[in-house]
N, C-alpha and C. Protein backbone atom coordinates (compact mmCIF):
# COMPACT_ATOMS: atom_id res chain seq x y z
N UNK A 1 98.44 99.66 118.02
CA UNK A 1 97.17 100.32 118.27
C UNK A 1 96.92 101.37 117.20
N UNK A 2 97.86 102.51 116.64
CA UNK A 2 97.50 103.29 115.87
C UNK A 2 97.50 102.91 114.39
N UNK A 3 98.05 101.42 114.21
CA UNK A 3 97.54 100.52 112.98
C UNK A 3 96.26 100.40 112.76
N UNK A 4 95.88 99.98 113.90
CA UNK A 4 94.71 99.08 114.27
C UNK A 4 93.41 100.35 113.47
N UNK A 5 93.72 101.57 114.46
CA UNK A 5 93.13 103.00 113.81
C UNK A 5 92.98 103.14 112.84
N UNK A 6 94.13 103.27 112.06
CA UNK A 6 94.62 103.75 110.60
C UNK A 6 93.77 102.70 109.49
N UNK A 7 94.00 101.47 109.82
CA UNK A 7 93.26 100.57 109.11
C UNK A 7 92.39 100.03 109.84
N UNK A 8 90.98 100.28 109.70
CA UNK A 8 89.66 100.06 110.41
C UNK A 8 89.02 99.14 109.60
N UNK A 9 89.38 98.69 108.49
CA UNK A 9 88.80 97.54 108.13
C UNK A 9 89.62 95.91 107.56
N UNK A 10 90.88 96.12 108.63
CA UNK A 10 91.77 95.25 109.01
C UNK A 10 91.67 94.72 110.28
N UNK A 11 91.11 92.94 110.20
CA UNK A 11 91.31 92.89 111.19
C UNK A 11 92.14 92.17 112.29
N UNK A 12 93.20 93.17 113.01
CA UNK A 12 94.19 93.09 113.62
C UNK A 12 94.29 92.14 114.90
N UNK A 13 95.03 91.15 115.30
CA UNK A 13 95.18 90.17 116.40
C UNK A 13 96.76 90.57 117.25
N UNK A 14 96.39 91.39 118.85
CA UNK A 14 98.19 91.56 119.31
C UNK A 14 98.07 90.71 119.99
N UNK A 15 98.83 89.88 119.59
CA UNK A 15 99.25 88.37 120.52
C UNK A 15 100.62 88.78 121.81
N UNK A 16 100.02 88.85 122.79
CA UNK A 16 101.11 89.23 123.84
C UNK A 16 101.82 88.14 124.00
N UNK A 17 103.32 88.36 124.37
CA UNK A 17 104.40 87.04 124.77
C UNK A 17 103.49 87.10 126.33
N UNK A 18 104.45 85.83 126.90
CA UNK A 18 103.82 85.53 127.99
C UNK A 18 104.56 86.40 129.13
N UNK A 19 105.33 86.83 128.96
CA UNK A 19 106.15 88.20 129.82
C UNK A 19 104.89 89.24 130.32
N UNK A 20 104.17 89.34 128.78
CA UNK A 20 103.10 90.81 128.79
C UNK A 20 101.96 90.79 129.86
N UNK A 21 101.78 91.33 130.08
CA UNK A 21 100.56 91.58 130.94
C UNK A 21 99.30 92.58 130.15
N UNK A 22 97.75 92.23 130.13
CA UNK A 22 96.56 92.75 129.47
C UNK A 22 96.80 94.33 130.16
N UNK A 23 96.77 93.93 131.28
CA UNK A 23 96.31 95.02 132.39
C UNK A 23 97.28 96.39 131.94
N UNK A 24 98.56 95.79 132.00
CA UNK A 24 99.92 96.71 131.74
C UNK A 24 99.86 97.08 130.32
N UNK A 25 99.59 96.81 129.45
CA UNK A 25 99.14 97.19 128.36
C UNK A 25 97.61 98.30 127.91
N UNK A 26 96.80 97.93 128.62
CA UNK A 26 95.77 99.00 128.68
C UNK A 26 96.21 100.34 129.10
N UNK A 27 96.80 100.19 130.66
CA UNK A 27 97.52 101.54 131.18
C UNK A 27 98.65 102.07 130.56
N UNK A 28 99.04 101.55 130.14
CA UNK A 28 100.14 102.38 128.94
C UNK A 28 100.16 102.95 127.70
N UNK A 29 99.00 102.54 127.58
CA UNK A 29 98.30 102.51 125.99
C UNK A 29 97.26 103.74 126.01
N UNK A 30 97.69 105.22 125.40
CA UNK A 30 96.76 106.16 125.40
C UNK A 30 95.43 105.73 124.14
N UNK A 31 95.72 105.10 123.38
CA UNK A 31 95.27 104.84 122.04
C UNK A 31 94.52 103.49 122.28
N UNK A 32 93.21 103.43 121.93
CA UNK A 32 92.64 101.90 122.48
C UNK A 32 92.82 101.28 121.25
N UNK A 33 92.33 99.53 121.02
CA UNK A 33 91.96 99.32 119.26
C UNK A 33 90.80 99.79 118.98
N UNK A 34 90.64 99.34 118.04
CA UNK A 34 89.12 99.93 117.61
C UNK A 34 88.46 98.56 117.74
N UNK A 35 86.79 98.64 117.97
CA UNK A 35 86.47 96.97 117.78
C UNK A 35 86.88 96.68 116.44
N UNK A 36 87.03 94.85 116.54
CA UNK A 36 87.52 94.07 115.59
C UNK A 36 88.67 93.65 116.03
N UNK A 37 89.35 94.22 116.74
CA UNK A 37 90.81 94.26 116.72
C UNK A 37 91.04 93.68 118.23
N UNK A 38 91.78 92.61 118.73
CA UNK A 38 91.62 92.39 119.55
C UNK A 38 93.45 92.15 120.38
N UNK A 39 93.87 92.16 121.62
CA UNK A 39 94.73 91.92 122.62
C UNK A 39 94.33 91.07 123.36
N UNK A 40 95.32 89.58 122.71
CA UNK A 40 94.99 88.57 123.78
C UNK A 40 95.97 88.52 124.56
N UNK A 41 95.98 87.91 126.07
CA UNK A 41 97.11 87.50 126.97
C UNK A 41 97.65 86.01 126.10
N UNK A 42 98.47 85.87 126.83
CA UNK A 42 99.26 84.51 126.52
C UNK A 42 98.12 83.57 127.35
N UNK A 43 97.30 83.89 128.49
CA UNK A 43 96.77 82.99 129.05
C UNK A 43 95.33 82.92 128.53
N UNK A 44 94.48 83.55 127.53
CA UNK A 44 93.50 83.57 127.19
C UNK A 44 92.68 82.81 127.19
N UNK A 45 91.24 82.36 127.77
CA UNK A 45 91.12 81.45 127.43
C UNK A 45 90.15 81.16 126.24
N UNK A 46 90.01 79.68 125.50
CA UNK A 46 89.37 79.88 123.95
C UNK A 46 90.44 80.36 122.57
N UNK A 47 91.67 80.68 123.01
CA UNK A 47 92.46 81.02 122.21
C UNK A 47 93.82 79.79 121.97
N UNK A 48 94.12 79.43 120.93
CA UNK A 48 95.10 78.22 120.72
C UNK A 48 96.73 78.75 121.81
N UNK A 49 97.09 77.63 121.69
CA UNK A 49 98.25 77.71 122.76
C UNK A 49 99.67 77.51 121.72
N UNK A 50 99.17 77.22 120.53
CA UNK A 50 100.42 76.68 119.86
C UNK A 50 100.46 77.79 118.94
N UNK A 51 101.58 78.47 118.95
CA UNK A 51 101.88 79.10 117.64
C UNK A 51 101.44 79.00 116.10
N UNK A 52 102.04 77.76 115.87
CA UNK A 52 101.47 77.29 114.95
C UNK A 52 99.88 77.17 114.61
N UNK A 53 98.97 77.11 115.06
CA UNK A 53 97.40 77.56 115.17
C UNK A 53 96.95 79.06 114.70
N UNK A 54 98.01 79.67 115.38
CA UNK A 54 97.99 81.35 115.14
C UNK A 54 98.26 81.66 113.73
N UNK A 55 99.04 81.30 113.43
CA UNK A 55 100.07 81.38 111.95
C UNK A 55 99.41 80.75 110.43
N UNK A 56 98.23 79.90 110.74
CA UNK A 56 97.44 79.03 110.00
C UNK A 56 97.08 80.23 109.34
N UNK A 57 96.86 80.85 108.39
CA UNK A 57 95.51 81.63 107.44
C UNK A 57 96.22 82.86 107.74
N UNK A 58 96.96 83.23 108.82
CA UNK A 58 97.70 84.57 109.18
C UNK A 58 97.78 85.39 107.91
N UNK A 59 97.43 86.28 107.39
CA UNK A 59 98.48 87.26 106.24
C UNK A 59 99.36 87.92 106.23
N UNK A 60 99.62 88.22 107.53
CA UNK A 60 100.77 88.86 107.71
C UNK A 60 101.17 88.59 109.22
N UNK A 61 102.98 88.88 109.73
CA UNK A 61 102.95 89.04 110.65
C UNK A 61 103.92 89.90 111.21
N UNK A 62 103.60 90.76 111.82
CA UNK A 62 104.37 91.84 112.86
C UNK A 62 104.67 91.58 114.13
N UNK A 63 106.17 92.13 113.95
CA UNK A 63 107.16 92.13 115.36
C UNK A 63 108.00 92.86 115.60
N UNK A 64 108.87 92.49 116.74
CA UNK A 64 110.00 93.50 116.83
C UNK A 64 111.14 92.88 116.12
N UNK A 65 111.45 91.42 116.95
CA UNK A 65 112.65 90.98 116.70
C UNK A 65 112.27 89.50 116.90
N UNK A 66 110.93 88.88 117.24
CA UNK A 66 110.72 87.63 118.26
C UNK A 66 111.04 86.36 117.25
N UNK A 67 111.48 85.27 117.55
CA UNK A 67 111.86 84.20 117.12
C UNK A 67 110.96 83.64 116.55
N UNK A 68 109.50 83.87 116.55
CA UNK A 68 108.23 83.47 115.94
C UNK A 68 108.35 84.02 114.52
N UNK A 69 108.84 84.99 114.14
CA UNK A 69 109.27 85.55 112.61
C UNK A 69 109.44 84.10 111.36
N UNK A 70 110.70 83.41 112.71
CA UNK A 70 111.31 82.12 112.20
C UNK A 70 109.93 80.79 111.54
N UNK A 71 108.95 81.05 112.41
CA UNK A 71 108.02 79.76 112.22
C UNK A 71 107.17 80.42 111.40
N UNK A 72 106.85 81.65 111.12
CA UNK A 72 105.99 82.40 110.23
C UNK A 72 106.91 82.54 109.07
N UNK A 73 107.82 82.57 108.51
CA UNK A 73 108.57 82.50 107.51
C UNK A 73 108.91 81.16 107.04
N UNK A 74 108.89 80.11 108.11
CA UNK A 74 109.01 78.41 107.54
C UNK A 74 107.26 78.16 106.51
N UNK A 75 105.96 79.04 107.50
CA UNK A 75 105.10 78.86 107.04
C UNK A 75 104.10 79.32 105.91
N UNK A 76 105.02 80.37 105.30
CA UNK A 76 105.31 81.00 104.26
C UNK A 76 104.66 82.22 104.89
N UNK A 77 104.42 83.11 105.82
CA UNK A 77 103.54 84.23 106.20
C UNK A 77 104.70 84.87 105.98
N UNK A 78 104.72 86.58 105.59
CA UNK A 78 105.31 87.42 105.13
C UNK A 78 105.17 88.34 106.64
N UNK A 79 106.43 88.37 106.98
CA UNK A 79 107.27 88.96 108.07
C UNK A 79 107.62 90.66 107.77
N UNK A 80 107.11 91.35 108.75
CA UNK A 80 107.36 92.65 108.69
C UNK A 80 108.42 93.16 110.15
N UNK A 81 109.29 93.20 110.17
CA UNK A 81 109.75 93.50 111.78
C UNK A 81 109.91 95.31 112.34
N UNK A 82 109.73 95.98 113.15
CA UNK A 82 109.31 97.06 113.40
C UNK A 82 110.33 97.56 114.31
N UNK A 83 111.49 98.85 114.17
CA UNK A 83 112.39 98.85 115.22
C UNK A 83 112.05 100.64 115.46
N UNK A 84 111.06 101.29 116.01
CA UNK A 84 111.06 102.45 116.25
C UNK A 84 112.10 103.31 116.42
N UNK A 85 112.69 102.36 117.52
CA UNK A 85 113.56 103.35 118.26
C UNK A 85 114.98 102.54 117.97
N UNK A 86 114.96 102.40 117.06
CA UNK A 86 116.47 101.74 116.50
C UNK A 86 117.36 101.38 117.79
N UNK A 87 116.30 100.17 118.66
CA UNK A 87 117.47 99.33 119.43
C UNK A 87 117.62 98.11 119.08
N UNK A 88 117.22 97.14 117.64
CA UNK A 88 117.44 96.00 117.46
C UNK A 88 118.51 95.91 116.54
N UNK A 89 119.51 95.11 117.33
CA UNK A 89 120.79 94.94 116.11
C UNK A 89 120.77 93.47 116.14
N UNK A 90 121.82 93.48 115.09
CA UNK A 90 122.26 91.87 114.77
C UNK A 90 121.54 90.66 115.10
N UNK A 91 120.17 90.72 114.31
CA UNK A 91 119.15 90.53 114.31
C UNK A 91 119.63 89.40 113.05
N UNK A 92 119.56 88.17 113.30
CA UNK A 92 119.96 87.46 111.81
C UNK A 92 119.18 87.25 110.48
N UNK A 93 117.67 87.19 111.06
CA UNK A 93 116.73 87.41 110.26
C UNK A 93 117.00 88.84 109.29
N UNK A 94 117.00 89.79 110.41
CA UNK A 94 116.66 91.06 110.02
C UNK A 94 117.44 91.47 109.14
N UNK A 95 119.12 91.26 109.11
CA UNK A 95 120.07 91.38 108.81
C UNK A 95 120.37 90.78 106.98
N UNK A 96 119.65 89.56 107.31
CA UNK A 96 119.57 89.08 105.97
C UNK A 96 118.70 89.46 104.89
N UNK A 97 117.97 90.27 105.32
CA UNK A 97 117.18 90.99 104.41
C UNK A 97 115.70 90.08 104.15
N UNK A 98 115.34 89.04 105.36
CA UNK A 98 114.25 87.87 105.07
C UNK A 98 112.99 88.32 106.04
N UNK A 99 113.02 89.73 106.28
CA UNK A 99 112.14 90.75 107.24
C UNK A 99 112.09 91.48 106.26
N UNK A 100 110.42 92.26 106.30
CA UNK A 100 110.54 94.06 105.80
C UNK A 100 110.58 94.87 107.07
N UNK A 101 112.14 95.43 106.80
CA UNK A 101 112.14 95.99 107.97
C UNK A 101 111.57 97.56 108.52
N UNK A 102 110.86 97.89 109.22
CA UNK A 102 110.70 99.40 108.93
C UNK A 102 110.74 100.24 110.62
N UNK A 103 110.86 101.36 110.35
CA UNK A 103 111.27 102.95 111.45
C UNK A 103 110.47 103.42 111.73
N UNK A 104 109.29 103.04 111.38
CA UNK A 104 108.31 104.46 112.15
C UNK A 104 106.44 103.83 111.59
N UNK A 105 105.94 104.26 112.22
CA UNK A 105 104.66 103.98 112.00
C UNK A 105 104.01 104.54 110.31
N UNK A 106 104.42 105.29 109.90
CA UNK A 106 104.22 105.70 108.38
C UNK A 106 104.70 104.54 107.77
N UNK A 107 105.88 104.31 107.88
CA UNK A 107 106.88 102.98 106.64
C UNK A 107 105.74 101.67 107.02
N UNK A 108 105.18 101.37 108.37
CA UNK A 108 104.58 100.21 108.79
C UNK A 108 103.32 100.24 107.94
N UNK A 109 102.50 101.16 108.13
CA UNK A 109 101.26 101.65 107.67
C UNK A 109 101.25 101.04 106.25
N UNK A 110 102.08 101.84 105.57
CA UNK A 110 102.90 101.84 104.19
C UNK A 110 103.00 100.23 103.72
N UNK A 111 103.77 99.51 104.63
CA UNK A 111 103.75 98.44 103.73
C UNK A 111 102.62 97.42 104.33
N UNK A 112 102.27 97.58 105.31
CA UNK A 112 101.19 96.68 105.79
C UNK A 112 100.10 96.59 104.30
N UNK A 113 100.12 98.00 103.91
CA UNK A 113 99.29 98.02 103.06
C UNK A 113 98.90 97.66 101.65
N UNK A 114 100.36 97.93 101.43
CA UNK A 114 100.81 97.24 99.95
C UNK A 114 100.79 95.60 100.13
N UNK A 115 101.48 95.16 101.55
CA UNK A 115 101.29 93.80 101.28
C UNK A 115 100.22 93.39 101.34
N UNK A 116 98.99 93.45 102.22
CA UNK A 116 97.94 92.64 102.04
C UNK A 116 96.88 93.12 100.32
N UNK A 117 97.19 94.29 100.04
CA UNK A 117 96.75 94.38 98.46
C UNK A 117 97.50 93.57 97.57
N UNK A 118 98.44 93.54 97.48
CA UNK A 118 99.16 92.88 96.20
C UNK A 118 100.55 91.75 96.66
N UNK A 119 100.92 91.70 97.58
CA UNK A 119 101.71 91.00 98.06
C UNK A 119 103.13 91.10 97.39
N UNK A 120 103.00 92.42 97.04
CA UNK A 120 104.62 92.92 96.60
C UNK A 120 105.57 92.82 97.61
N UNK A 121 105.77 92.94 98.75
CA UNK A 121 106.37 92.59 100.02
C UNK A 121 107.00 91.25 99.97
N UNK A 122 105.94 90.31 99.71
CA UNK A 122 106.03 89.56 99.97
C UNK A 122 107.01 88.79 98.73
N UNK A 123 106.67 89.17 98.07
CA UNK A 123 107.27 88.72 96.84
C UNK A 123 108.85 89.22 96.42
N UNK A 124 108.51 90.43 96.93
CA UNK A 124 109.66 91.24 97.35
C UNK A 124 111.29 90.44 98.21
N UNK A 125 110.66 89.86 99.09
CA UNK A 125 111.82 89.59 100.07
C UNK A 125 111.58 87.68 99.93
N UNK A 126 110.88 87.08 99.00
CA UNK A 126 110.82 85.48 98.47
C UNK A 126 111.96 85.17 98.41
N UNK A 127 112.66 85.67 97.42
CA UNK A 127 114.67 85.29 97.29
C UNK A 127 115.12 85.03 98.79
N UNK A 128 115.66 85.95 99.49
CA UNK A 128 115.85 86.22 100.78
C UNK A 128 115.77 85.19 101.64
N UNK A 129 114.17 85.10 101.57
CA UNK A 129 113.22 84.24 102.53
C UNK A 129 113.44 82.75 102.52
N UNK A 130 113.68 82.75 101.41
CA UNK A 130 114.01 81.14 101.04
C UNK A 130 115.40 81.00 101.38
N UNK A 131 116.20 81.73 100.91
CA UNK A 131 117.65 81.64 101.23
C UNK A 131 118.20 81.62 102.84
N UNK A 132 117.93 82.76 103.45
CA UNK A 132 117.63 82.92 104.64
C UNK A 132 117.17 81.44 105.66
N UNK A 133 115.90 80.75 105.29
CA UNK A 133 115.31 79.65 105.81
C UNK A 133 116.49 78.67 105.47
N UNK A 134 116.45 77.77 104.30
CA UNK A 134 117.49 76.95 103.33
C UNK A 134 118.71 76.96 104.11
N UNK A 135 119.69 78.32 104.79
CA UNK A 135 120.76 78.25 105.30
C UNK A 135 120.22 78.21 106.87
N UNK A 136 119.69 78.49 107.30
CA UNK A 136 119.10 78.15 108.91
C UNK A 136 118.49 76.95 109.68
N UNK A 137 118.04 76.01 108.57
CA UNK A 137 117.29 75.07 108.74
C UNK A 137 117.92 74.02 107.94
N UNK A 138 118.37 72.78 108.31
CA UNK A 138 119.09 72.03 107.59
C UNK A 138 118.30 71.03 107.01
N UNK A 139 117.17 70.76 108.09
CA UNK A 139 116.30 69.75 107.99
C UNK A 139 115.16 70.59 107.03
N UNK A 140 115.33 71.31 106.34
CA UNK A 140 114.34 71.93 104.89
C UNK A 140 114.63 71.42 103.97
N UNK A 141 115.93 70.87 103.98
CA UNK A 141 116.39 70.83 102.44
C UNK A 141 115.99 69.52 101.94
N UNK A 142 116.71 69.22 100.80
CA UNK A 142 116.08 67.42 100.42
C UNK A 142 117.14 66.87 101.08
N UNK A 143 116.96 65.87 102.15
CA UNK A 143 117.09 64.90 102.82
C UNK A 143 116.85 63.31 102.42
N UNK A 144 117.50 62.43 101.66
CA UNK A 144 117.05 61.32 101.42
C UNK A 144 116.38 60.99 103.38
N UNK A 145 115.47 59.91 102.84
CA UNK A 145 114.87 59.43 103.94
C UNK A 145 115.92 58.10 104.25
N UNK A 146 115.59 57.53 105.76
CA UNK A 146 116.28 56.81 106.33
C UNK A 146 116.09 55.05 105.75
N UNK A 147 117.08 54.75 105.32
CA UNK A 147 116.58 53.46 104.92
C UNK A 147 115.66 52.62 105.98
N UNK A 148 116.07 52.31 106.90
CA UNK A 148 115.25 51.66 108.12
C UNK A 148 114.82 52.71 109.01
N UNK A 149 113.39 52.34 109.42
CA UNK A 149 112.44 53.08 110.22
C UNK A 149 113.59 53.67 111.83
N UNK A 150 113.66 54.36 112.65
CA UNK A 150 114.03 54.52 113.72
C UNK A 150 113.17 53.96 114.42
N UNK A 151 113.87 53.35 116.01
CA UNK A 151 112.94 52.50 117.05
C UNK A 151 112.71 53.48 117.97
């Protein structure tokens, strides 16, 4: 939300897991978005159901720790992960250096910003990202194809 503020002519999408609740999020939330910026439920309706839909054209994507990092980094979107309160450990992504990882809403601000200007971020953690993916994913690599079709 105080992204959302800070950059008013960004426009921001919080995709709630399906755990989240709209409602529980408003009441907790002293800070509204600004219009443009929108909080969907997981149940929305008019809004895609597949991750992958979300991630299409994405420029960036922010999290804590969520396994969606993984499909936004297969899809080349540049991964920022966010640990305020320094409770995410051994985080394998995070760990490998294939996240920008950051502490506080300044460092977020900070690189949100640099990456969508110049994509130094992004370019930044490419080595990583690839390496990172390449050892996680077996089925990335070159794979001769199967001589005969599977039934």
């Amino acid at each position: 939300m105080r992204l959302s503020k800070a950059m008013p002519d960004v426009p921001i999408v919080i995709k709630l897991h399906r755990k989240d609740r709209l409602d529980t999020i408003k009441r907790g939330s002293r800070i509204v978005p600004r219009p443009g910026s929108r909080v969907v439920s997981h149940d929305a309706h008019g809004f895609p159901a597949d991750i992958y839909d979300w991630l299409q054209g994405c420029s960036l994507f922010l999290t804590g720790a969520s396994t969606v990092a993984l499909e936004a980094m297969v899809m080349d979107v540049p991964v920022v992960t966010m640990d305020f309160c320094n409770e995410i450990h051994d985080v394998d992504f995070i760990d490998a250096g294939a996240t920008v990882h950051v502490a506080n809403g300044e460092m977020l601000e900070q690189v949100v910003r640099e990456t969508l200007a110049t994509a130094v971020t992004a370019r930044t953690c490419e080595r990583r990202v690839k390496s990172f993916i390449e050892k996680s994913f077996y089925a990335l690599t070159d794979i001769p194809p199967c001589a005969a079709p599977m039934r």
